[in-house]
C-alpha atoms as a PDB file:
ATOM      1  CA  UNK A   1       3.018 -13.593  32.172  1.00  0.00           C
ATOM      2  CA  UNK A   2       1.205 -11.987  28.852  1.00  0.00           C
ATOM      3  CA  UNK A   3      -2.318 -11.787  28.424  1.00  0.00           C
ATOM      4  CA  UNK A   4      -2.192 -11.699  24.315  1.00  0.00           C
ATOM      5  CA  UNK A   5       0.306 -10.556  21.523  1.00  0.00           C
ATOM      6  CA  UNK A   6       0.175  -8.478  18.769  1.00  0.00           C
ATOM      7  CA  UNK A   7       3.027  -8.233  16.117  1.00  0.00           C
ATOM      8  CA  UNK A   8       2.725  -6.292  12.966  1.00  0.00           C
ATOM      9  CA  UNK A   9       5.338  -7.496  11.438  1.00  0.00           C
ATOM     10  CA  UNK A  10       6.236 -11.531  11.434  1.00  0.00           C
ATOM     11  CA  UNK A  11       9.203 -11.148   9.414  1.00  0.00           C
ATOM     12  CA  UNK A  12      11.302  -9.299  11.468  1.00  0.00           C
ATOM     13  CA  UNK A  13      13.096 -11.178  13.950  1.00  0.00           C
ATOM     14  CA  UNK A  14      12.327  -8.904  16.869  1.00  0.00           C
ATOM     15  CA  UNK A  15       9.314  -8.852  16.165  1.00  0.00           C
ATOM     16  CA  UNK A  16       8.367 -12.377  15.372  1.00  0.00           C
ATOM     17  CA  UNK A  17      10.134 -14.104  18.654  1.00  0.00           C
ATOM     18  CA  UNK A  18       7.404 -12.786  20.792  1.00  0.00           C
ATOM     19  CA  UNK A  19       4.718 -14.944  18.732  1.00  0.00           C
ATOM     20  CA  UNK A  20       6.729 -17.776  19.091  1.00  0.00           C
ATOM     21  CA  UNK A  21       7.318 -17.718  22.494  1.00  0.00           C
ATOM     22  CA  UNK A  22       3.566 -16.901  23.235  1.00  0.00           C
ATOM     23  CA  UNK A  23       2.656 -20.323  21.110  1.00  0.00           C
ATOM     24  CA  UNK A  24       4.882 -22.069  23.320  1.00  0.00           C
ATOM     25  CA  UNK A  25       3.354 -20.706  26.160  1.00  0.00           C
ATOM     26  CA  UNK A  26      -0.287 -20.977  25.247  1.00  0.00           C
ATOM     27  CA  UNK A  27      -1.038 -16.961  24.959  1.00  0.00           C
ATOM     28  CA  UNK A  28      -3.326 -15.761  22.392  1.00  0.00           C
ATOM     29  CA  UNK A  29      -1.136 -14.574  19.412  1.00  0.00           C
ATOM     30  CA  UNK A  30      -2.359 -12.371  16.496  1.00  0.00           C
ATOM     31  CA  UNK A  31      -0.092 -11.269  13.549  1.00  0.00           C
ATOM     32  CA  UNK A  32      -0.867  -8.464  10.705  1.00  0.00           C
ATOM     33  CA  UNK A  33       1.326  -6.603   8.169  1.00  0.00           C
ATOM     34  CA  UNK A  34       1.846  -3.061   8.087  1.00  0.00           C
ATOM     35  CA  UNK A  35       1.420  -3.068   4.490  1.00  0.00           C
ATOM     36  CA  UNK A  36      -1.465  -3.680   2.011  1.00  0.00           C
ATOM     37  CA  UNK A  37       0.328  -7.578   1.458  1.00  0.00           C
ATOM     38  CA  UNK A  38       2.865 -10.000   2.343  1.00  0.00           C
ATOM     39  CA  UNK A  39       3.404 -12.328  -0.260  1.00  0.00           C
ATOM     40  CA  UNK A  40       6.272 -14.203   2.550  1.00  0.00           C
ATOM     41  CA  UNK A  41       3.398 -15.435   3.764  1.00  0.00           C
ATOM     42  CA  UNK A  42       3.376 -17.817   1.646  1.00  0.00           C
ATOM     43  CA  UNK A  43       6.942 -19.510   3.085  1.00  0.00           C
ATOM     44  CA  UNK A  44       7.090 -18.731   6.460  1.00  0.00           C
ATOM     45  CA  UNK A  45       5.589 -20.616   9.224  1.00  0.00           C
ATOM     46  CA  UNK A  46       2.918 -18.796  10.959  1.00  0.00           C
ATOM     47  CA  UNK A  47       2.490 -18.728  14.597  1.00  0.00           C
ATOM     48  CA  UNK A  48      -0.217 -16.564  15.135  1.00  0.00           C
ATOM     49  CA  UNK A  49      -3.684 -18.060  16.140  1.00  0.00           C
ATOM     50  CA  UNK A  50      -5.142 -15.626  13.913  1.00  0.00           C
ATOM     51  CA  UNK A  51      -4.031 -13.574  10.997  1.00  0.00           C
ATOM     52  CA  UNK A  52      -5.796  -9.855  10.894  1.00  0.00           C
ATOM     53  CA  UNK A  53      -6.663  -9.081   7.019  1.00  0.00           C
ATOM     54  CA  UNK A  54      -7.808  -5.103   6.349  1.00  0.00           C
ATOM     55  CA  UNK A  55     -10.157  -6.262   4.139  1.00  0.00           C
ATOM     56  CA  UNK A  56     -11.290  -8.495   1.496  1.00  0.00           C
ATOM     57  CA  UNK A  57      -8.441  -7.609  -0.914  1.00  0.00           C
ATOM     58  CA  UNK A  58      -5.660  -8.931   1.913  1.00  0.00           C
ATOM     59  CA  UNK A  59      -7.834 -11.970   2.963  1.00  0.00           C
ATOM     60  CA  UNK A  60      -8.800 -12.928  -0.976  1.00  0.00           C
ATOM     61  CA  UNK A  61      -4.823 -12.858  -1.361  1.00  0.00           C
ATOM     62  CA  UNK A  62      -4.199 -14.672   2.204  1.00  0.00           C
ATOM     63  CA  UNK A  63      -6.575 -17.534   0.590  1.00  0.00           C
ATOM     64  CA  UNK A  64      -5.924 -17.748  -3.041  1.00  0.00           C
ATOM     65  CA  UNK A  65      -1.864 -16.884  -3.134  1.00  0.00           C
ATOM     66  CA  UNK A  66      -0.278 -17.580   0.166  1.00  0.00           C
ATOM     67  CA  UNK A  67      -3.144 -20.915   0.523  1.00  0.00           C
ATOM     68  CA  UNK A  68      -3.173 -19.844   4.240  1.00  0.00           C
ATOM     69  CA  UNK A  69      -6.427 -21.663   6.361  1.00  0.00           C
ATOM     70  CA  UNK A  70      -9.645 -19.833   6.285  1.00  0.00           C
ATOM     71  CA  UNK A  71      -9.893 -20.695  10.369  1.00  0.00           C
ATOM     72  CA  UNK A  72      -6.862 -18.613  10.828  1.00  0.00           C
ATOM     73  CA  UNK A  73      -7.985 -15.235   9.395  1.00  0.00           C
ATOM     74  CA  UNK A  74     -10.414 -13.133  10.450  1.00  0.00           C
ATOM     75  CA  UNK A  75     -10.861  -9.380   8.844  1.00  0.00           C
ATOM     76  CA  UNK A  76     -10.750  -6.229  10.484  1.00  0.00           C
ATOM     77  CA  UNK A  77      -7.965  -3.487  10.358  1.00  0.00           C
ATOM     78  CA  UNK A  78      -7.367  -0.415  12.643  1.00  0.00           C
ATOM     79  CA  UNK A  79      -9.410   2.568  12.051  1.00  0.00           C
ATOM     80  CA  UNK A  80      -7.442   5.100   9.969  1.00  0.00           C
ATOM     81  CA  UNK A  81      -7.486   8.673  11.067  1.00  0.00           C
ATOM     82  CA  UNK A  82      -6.408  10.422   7.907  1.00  0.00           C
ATOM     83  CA  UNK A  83      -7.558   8.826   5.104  1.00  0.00           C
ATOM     84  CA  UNK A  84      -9.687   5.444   3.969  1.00  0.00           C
ATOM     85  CA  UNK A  85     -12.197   7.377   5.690  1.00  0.00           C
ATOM     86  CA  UNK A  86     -14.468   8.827   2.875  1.00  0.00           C
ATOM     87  CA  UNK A  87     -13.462  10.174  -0.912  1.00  0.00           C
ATOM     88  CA  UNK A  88     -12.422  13.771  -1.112  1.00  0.00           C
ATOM     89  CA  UNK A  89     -15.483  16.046  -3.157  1.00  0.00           C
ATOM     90  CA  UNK A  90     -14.399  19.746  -3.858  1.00  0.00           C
ATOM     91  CA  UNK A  91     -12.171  21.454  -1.959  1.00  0.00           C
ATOM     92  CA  UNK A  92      -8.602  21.470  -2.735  1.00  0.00           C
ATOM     93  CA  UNK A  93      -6.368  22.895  -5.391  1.00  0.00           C
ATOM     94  CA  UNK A  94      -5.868  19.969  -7.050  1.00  0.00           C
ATOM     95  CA  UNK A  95      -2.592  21.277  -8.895  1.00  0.00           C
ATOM     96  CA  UNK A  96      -0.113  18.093  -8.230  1.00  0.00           C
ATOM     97  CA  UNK A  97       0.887  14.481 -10.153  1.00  0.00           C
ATOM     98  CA  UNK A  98       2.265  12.853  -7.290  1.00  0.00           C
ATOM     99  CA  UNK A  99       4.637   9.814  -7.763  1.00  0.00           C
ATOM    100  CA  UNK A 100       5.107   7.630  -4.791  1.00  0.00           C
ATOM    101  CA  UNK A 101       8.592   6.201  -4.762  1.00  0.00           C
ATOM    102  CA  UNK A 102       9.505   2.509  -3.626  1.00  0.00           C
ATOM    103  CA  UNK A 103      12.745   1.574  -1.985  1.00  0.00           C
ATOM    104  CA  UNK A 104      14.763   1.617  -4.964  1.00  0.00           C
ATOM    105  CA  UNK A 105      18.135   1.448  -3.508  1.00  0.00           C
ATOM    106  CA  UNK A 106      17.718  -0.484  -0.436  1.00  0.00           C
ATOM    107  CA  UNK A 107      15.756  -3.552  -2.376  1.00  0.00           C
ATOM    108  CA  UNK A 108      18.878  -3.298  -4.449  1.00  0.00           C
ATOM    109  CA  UNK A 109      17.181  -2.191  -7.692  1.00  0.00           C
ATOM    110  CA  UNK A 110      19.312  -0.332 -10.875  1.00  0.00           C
ATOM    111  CA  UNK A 111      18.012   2.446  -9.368  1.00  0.00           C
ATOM    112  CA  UNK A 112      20.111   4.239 -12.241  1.00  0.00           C
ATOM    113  CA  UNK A 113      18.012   2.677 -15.271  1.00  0.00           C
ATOM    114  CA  UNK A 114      14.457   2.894 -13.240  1.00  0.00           C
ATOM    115  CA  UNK A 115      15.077   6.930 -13.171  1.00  0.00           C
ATOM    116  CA  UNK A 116      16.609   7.129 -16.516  1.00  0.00           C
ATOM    117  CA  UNK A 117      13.590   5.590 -18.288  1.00  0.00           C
ATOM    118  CA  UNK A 118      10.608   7.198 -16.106  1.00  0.00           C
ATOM    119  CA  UNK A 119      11.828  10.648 -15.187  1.00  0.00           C
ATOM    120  CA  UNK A 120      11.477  12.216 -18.680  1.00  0.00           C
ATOM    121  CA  UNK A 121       8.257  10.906 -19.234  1.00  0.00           C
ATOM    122  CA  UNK A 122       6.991  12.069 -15.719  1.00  0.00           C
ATOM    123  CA  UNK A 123       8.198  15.432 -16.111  1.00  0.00           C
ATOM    124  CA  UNK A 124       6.638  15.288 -19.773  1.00  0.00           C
ATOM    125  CA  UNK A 125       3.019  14.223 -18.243  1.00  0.00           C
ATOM    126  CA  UNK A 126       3.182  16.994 -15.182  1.00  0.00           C
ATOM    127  CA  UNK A 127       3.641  19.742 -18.310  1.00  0.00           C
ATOM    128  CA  UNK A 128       1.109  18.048 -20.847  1.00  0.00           C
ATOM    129  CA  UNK A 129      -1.307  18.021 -17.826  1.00  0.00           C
ATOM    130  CA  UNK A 130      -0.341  21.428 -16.566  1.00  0.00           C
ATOM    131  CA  UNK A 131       0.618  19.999 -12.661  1.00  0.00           C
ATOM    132  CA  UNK A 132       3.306  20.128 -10.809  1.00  0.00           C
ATOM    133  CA  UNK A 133       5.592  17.007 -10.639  1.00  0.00           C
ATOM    134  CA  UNK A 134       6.001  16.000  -6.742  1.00  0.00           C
ATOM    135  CA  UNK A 135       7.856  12.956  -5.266  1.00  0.00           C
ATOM    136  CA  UNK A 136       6.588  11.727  -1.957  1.00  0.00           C
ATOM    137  CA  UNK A 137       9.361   9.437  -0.475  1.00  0.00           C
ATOM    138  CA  UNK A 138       9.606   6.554   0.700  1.00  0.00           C
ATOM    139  CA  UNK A 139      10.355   6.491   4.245  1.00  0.00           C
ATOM    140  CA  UNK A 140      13.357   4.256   3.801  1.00  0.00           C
ATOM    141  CA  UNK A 141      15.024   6.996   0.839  1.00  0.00           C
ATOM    142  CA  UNK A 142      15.841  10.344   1.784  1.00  0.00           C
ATOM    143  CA  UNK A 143      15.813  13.944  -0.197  1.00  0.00           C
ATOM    144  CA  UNK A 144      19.386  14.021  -0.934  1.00  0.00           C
ATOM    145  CA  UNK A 145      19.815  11.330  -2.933  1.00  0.00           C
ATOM    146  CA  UNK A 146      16.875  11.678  -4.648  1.00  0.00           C
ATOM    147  CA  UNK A 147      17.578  15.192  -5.464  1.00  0.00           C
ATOM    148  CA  UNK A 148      20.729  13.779  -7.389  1.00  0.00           C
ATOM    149  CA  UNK A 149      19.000  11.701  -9.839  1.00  0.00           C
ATOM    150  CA  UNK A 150      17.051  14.485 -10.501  1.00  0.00           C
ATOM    151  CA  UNK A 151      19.876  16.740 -11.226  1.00  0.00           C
ATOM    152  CA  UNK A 152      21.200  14.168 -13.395  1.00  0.00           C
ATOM    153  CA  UNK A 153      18.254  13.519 -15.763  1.00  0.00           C
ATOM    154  CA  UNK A 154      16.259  16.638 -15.518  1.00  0.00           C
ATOM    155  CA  UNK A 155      18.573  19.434 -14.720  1.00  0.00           C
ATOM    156  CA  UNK A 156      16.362  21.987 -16.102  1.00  0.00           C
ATOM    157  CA  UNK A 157      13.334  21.309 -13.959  1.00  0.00           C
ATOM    158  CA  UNK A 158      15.079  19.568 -10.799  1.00  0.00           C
ATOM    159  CA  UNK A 159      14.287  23.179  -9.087  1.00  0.00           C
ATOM    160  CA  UNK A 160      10.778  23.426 -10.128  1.00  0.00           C
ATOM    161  CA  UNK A 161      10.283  19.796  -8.458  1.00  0.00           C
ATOM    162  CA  UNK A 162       8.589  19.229  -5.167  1.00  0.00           C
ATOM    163  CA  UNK A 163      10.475  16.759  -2.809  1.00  0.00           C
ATOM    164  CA  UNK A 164       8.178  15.502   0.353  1.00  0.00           C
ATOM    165  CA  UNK A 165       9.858  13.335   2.644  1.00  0.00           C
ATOM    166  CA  UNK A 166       7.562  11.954   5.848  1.00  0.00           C
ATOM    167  CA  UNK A 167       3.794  10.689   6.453  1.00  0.00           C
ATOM    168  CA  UNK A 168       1.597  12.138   3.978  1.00  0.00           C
ATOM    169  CA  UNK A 169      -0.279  15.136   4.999  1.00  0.00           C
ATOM    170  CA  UNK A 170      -4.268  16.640   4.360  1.00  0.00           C
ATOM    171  CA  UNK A 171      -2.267  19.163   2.032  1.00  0.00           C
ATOM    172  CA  UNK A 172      -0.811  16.190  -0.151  1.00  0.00           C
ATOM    173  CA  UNK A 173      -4.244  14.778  -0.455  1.00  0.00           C
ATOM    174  CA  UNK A 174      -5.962  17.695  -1.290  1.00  0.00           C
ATOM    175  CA  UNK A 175      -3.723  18.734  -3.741  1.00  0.00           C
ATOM    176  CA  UNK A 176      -3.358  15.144  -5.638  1.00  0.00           C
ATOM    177  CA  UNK A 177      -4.552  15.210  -8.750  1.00  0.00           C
ATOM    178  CA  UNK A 178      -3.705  12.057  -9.959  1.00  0.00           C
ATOM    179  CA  UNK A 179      -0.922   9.402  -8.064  1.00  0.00           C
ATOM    180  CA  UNK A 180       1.934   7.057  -9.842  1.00  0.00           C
ATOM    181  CA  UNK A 181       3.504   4.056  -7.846  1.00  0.00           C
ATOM    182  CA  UNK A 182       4.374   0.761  -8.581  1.00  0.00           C
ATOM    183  CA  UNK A 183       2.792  -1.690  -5.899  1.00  0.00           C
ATOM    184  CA  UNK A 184       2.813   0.519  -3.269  1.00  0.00           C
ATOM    185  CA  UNK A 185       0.083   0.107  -0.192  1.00  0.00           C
ATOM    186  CA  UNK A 186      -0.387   3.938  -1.220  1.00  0.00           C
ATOM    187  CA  UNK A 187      -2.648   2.611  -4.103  1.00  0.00           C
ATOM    188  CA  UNK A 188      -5.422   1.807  -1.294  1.00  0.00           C
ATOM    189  CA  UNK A 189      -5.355   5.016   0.071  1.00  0.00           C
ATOM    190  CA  UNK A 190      -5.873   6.663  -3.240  1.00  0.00           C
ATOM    191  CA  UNK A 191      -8.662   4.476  -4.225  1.00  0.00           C
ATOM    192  CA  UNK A 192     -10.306   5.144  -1.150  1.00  0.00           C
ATOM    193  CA  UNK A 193     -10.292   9.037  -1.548  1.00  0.00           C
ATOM    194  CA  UNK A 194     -11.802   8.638  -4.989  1.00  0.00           C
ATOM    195  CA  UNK A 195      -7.794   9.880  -6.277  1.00  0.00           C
ATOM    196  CA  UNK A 196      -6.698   8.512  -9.756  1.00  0.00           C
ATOM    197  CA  UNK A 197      -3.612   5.995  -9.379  1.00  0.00           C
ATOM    198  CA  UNK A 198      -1.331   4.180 -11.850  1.00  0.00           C
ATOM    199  CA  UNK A 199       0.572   1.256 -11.459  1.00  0.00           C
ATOM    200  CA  UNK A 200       3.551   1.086 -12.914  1.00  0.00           C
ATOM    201  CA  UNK A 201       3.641  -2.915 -13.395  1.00  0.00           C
ATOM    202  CA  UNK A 202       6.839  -3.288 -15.459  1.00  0.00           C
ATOM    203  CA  UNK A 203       8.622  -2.328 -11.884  1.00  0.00           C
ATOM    204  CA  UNK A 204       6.775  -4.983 -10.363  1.00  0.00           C
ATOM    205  CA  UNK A 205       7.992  -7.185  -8.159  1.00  0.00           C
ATOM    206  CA  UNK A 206       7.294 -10.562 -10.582  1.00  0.00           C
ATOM    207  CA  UNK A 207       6.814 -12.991  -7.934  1.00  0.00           C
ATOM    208  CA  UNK A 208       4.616 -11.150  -4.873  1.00  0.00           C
ATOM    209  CA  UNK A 209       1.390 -10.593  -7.335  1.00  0.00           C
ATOM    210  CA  UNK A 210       0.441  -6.964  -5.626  1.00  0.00           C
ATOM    211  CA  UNK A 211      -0.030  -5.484  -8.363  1.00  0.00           C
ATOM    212  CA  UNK A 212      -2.324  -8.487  -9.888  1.00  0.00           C
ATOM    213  CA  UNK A 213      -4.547  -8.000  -6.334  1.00  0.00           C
ATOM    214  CA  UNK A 214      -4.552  -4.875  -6.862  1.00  0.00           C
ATOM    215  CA  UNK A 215      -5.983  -4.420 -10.014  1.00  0.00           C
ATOM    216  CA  UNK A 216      -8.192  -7.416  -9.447  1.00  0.00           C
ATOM    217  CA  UNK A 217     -10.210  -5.332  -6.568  1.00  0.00           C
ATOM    218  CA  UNK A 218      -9.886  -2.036  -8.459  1.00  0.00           C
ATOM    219  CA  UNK A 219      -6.936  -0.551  -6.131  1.00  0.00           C
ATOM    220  CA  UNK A 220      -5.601   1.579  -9.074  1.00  0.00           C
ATOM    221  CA  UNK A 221      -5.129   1.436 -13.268  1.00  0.00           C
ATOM    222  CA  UNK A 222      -2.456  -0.696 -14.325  1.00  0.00           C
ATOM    223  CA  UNK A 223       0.426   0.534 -16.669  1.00  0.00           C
ATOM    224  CA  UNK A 224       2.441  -2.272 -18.525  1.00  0.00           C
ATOM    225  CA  UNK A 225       5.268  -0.493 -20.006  1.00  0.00           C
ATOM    226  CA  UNK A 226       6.829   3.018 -19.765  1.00  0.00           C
ATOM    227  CA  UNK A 227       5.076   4.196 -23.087  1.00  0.00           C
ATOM    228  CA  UNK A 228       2.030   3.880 -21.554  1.00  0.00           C
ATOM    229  CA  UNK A 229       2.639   6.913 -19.440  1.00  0.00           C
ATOM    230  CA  UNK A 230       1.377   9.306 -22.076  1.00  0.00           C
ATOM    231  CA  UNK A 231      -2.023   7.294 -22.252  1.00  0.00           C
ATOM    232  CA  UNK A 232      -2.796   8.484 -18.784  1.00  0.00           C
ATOM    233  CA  UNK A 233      -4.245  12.266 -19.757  1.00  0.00           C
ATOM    234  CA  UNK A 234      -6.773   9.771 -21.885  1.00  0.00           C
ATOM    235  CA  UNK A 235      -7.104   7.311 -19.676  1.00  0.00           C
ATOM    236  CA  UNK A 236      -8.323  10.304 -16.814  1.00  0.00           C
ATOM    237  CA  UNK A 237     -10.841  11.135 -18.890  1.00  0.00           C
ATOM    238  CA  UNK A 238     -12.214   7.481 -19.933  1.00  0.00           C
ATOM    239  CA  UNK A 239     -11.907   5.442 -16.891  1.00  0.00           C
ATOM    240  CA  UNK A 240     -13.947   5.889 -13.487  1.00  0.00           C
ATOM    241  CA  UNK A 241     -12.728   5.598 -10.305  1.00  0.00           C
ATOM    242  CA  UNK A 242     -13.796   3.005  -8.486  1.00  0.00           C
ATOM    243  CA  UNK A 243     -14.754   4.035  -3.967  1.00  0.00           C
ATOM    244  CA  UNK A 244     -13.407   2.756  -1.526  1.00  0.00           C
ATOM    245  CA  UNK A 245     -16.860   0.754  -1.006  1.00  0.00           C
ATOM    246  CA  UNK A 246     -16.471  -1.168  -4.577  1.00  0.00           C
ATOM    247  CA  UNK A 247     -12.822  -2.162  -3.677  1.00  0.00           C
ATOM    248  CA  UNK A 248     -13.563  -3.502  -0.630  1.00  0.00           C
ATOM    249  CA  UNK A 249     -10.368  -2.815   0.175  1.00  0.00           C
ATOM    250  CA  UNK A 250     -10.347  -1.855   4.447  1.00  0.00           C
ATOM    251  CA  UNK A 251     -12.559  -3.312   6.914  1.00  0.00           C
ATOM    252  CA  UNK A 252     -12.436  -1.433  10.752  1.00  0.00           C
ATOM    253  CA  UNK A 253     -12.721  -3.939  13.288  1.00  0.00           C
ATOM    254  CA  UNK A 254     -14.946  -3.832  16.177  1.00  0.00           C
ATOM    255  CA  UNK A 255     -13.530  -3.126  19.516  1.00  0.00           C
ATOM    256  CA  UNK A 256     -15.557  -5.994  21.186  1.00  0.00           C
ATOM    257  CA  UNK A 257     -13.983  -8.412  18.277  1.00  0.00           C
ATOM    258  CA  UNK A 258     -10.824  -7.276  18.876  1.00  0.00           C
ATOM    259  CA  UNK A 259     -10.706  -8.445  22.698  1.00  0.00           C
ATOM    260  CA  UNK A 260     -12.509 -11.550  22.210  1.00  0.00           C
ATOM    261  CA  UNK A 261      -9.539 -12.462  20.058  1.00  0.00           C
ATOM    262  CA  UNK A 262      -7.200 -11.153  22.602  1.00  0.00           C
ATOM    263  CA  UNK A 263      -9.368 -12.918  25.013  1.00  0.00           C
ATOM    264  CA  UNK A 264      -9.402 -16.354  22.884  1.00  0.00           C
ATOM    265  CA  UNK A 265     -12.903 -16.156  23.014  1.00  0.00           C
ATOM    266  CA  UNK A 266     -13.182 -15.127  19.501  1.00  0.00           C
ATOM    267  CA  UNK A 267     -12.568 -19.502  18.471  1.00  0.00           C
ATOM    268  CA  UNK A 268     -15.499 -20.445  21.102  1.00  0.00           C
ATOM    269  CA  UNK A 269     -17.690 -18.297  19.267  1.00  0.00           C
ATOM    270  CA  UNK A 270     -17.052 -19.083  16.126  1.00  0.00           C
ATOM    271  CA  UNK A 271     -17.174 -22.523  17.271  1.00  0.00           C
ATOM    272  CA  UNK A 272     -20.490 -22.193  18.474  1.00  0.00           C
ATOM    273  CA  UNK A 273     -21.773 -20.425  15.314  1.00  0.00           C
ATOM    274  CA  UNK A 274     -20.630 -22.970  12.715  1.00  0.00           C
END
């Protein structure tokens, strides 16, 4: 029999069954997401005694847009090894404009008209700026395919364009000038190394309010239509960016925490506290 579970995904079927059997069975059961949000949580029943938030962004949205019980969350997320740690100062050659890509093609997006409309107008900031123009993936597309639409709508620089496929690296991050994404968790990570990101909100997923949250704790500048792209050489210069300590955006948990919820002593205390 199982001490405790732990899924990180709820969603999944695989990886949801084991919460509902351990309700059944009277196991402590503790969900998270492996992303910044989950606006599903709004529908979907939870079984998880408790829901791990990173931070006060996640738990803020976990409250005000999903309406899920205080009692059920408590914060804390994983120490993160690479970044979220402290912002970058110095160091670096900060020669890149990264865009982080979203799954496009798998969501089922026009992945056609997305490209057609923003690819110019990246490849016309990276010059104005004097940066290269890199892509990091997302781990669901791949550098083939991507390498196609940029053939298609920027044959004259597709060669000159960096392609990075994989978990980001100490090279990307030093070398990040500025970020682009639309409500990627990525925008937390950038924040919290004191890197410029842009959201590109008319991409937006309308009904999942990231990109609201986002903004609303300072997790990156929000863009609401293509043309705004050639505001951003302005908008580096005019607008701060906010730490990782203003955005309150990741929260470590403490070891001892961590097992009393395991444990299900984590509720007696509480109890006893209130």
């Amino acid at each position: 029999m199982g001490v405790a579970c732990l899924s990180a995904d709820d969603t999944a079927p695989y990886t949801r069954i084991p919460l509902i059997l351990a309700k059944k069975q009277g196991i402590p059961a503790l969900a998270c997401h492996h992303g910044a949000l989950d606006y599903r949580m709004a529908v979907k029943t939870n079984y998880a005694d408790w829901y791990l938030a990173k931070g006060d962004m996640e738990k803020d949205y976990l409250l005000r847009q999903c309406e899920i019980a205080p009692e059920k969350i408590a914060v804390g997320g994983p120490p993160h090894k690479d970044t979220l740690a402290r912002p970058i100062v110095g160091g670096g050659d900060k020669t890149w404009l990264v865009f982080f890509t979203e799954p496009y093609q798998a969501a089922g997006w026009r992945v056609d008209e997305v490209y057609r409309e923003i690819l110019p107008r990246l490849s016309w900031l990276a010059e104005t700026c004097g940066l290269q123009l890199v892509f990091k993936l997302h781990p669901f597309e791949g550098e083939k395919g991507h390498r196609r639409w940029l053939r298609r709508y920027l044959p004259d620089e597709e060669s000159e364009i960096r392609v990075i496929c994989g978990s980001p690296t100490a090279e990307l991050w030093q070398k990040t000038r500025f970020a682009m994404t639309v409500q990627s968790t990525i925008a937390l990570e950038c924040t919290s190394l004191g890197i410029p990101v842009f959201l590109c909100a008319w991409l937006k997923n309308p009904f999942a309010g990231y990109v609201q949250q986002f903004e609303r704790f300072g997790a990156g500048i929000v863009l609401h239509s293509p043309q705004q792209i050639s505001d951003i050489p302005f908008l580096l210069e005019s607008r701060p960016v906010k730490s990782s300590g203003e955005a309150r955006l990741w929260q470590t948990m403490e070891p001892e925490k961590l097992r009393e919820l395991f444990s299900g002593q984590y509720s007696l205390r509480i109890a006893s506290t209130a």
